[in-house]
N, C-alpha and C. Protein backbone atom coordinates (compact mmCIF):
# COMPACT_ATOMS: atom_id res chain seq x y z
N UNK A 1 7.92 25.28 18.81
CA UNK A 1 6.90 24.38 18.33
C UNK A 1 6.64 24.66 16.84
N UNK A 2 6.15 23.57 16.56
CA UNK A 2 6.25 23.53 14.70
C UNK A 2 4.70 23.77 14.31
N UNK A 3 4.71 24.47 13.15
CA UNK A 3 2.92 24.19 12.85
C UNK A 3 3.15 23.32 11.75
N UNK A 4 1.54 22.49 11.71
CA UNK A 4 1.38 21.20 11.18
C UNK A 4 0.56 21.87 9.64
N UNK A 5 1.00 21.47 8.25
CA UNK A 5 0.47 22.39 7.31
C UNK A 5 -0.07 21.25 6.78
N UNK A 6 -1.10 20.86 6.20
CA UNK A 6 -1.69 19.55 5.10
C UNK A 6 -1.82 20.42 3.76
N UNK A 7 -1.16 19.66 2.68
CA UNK A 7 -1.01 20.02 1.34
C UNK A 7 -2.60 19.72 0.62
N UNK A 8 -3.01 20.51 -0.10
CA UNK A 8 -4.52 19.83 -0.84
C UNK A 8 -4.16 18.50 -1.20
N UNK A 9 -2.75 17.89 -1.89
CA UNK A 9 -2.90 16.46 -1.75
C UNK A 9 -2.99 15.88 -1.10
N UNK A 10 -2.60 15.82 0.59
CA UNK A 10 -2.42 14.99 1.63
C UNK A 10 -3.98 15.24 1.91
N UNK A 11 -4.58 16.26 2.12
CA UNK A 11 -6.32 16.27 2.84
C UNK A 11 -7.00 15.49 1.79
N UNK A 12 -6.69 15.31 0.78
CA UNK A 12 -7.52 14.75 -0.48
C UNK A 12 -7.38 13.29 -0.46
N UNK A 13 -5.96 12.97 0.19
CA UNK A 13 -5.68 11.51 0.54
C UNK A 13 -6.14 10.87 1.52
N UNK A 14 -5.95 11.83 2.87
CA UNK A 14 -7.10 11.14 3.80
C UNK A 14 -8.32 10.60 3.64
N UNK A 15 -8.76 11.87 3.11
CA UNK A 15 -10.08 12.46 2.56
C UNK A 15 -10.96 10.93 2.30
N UNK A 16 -9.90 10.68 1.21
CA UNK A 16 -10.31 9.56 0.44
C UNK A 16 -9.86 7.96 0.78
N UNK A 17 -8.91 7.85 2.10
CA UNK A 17 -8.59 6.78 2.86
C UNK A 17 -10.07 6.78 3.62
N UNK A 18 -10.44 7.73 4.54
CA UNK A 18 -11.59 7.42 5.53
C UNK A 18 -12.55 7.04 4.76
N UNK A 19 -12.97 7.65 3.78
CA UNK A 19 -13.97 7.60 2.99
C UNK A 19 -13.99 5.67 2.39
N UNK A 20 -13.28 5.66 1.74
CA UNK A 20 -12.92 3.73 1.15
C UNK A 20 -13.30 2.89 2.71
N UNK A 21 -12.74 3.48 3.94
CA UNK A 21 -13.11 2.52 4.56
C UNK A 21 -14.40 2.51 5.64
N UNK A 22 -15.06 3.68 5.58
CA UNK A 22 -15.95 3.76 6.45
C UNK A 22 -17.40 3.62 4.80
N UNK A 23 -16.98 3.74 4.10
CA UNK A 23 -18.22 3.92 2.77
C UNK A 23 -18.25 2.25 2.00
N UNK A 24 -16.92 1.90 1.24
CA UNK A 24 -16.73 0.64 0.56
C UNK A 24 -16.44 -0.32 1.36
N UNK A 25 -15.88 -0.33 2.57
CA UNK A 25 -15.58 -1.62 3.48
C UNK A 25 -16.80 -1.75 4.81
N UNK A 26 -17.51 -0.50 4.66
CA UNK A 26 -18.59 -0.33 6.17
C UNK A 26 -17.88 -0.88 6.83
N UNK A 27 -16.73 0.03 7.76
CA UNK A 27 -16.10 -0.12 8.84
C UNK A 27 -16.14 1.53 9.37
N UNK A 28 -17.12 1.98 9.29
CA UNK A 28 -17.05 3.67 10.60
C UNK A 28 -16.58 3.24 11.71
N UNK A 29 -16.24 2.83 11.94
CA UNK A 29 -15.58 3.28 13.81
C UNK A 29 -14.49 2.93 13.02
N UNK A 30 -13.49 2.18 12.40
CA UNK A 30 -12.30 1.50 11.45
C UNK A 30 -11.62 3.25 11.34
N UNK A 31 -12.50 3.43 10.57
CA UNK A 31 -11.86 4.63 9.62
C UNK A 31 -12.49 5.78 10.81
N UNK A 32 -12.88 5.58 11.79
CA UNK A 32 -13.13 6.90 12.73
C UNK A 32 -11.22 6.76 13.93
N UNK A 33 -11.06 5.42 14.07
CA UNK A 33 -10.02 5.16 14.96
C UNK A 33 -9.12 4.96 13.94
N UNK A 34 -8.70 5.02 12.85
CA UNK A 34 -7.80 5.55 11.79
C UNK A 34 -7.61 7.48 11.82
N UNK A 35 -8.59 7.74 11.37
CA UNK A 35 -8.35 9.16 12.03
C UNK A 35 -7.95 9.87 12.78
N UNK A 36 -8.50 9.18 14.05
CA UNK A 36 -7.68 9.50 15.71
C UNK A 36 -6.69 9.42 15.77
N UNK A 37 -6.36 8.11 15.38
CA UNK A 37 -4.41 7.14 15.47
C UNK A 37 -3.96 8.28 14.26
N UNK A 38 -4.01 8.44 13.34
CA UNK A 38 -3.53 9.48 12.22
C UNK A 38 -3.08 10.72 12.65
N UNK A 39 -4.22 11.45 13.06
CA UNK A 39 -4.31 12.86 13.79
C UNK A 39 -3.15 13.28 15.31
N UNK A 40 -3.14 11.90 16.15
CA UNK A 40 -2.66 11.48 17.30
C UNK A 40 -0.79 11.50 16.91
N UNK A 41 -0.91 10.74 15.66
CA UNK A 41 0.55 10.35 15.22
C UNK A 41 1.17 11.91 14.73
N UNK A 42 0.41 12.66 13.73
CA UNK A 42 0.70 13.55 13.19
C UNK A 42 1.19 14.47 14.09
N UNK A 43 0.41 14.77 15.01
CA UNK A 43 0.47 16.06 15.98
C UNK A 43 1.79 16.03 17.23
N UNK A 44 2.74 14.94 17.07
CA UNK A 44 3.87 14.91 17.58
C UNK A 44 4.61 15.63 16.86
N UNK A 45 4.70 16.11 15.55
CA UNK A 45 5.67 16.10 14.78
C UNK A 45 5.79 17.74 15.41
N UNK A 46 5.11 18.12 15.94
CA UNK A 46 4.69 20.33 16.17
C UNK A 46 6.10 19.84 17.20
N UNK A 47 6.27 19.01 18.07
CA UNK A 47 7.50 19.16 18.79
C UNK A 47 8.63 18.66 18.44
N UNK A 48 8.52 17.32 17.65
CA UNK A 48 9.74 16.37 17.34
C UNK A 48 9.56 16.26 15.95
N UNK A 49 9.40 17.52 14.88
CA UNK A 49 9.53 16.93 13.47
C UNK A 49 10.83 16.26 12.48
N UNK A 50 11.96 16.19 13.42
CA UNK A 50 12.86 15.58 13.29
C UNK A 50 13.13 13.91 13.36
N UNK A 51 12.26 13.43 14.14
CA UNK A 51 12.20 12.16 15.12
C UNK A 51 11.88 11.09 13.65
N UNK A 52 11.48 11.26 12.79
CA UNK A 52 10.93 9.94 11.77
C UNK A 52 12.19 9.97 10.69
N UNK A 53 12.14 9.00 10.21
CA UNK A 53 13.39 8.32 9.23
C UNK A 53 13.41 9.17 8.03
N UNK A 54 14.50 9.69 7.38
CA UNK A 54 14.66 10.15 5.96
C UNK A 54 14.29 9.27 4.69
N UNK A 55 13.55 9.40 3.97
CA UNK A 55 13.29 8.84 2.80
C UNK A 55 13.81 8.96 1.68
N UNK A 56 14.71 7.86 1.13
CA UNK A 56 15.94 7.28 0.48
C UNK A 56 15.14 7.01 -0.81
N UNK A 57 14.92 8.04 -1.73
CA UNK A 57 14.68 7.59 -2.96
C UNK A 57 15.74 6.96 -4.14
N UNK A 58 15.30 6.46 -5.23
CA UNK A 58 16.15 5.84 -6.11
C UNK A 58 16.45 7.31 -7.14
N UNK A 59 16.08 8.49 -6.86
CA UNK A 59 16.31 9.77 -7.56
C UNK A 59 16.24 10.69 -6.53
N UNK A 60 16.83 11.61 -6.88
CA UNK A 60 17.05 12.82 -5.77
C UNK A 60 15.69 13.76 -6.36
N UNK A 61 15.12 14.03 -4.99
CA UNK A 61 14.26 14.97 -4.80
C UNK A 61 14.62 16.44 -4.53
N UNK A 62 13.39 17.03 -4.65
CA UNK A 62 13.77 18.41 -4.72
C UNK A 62 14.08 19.18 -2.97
N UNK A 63 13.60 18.20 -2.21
CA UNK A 63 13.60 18.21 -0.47
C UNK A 63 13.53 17.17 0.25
N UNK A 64 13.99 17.20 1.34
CA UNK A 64 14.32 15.94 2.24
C UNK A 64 13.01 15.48 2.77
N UNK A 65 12.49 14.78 2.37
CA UNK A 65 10.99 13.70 2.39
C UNK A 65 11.54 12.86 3.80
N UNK A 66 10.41 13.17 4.79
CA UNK A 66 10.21 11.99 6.06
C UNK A 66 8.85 10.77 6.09
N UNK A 67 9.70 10.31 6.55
CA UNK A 67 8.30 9.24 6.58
C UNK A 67 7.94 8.65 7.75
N UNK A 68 6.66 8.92 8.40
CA UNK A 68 5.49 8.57 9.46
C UNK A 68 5.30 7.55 9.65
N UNK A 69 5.14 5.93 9.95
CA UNK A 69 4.59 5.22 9.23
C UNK A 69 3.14 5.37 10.78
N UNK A 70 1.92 4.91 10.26
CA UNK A 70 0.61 5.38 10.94
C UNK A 70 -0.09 4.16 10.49
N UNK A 71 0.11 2.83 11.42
CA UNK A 71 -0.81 1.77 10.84
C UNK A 71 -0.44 1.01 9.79
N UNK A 72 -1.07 0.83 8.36
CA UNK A 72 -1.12 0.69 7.34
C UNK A 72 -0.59 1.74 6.19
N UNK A 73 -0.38 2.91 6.72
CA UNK A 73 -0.16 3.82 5.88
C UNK A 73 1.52 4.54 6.34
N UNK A 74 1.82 5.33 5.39
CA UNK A 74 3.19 6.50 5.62
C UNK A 74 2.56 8.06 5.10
N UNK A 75 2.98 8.22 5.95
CA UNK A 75 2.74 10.01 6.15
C UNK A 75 3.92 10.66 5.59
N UNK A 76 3.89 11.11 4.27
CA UNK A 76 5.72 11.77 3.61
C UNK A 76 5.23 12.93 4.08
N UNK A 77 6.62 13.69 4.97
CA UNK A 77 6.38 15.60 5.44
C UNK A 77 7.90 15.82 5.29
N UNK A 78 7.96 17.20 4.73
CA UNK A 78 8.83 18.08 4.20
C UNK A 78 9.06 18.77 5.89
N UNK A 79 10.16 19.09 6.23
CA UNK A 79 10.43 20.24 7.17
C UNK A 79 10.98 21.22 6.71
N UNK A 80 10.43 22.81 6.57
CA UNK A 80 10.60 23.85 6.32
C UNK A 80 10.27 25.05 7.68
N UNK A 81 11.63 25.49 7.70
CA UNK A 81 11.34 26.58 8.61
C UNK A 81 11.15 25.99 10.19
N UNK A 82 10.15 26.66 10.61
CA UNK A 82 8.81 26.51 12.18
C UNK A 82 7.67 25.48 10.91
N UNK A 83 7.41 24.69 10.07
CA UNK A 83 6.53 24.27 9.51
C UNK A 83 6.50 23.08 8.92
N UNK A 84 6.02 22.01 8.91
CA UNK A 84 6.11 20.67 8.81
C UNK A 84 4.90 20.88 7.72
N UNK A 85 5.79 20.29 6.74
CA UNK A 85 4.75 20.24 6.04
C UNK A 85 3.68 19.04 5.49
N UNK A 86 2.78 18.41 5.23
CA UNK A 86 2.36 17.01 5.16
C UNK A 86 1.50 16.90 3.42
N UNK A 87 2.83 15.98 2.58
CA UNK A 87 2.56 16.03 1.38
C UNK A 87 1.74 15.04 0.86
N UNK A 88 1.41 13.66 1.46
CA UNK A 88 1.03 12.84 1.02
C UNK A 88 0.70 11.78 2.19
N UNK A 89 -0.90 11.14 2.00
CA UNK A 89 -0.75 10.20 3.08
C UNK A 89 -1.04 9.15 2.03
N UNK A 90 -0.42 7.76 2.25
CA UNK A 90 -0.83 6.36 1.58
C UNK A 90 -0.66 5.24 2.17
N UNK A 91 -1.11 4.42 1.66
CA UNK A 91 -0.54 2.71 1.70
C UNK A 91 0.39 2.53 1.69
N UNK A 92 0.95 1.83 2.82
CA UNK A 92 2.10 2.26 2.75
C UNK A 92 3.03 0.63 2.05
N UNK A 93 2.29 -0.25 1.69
CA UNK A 93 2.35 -1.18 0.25
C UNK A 93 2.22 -0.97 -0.74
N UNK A 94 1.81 -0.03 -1.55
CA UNK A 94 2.39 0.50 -2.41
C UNK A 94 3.48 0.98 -3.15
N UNK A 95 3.77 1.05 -4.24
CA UNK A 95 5.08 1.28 -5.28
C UNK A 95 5.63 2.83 -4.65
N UNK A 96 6.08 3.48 -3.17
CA UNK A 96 6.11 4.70 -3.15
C UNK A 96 6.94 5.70 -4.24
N UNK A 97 7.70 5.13 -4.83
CA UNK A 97 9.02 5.51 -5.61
C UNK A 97 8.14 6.49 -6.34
N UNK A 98 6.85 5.88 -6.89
CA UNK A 98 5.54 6.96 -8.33
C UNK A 98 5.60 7.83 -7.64
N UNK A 99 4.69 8.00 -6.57
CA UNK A 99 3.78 8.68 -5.80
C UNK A 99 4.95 9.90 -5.14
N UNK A 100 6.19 9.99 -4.91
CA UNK A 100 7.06 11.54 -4.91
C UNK A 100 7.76 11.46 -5.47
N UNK A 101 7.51 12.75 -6.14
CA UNK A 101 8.34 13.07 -7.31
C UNK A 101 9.07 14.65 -6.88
């Protein structure tokens, strides 16, 4: 079994996903059942961190980037070791190409 690691960027991204939608959209239960579905999606990866698609950048990275997709959003995680690591959560409409480097 794998342990699940969140990078200060990825908690800072949630952080700030729940926050936009339970604060600027007043949707709390939205962004409470975003959390769940998030948390729910994530916590497969401790057995199957293999199971999600490789992420095909237009430049080579420094590690093999996976991608989650969770709703509206993509979850990019690094696999290292026994340790999954979770670098970034976003929109997953967004330009991702900026956002890993």
């Amino acid at each position: 079994m794998y342990e699940i690691k969140y990078l200060p960027l990825a908690q800072k991204d949630l952080a700030d996903i729940i926050t936009y939608i339970a604060d600027h959209l007043k949707a709390a239960k939205a962004a409470l059942d975003l959390l769940d579905t998030m948390d729910k999606s994530i916590s497969r990866l401790e057995q199957f961190p293999y199971s999600c698609k490789v992420y095909q950048p237009i430049k080579i990275l420094d590690g093999e980037y996976r991608l989650l997709p969770v709703k509206n959003y993509v979850v990019f995680y690094v696999v290292k070791e026994q340790v999954v690591e979770i670098h970034r959560i976003v929109y997953a409409k967004m330009d991702l190409s900026k956002l890993i480097k």
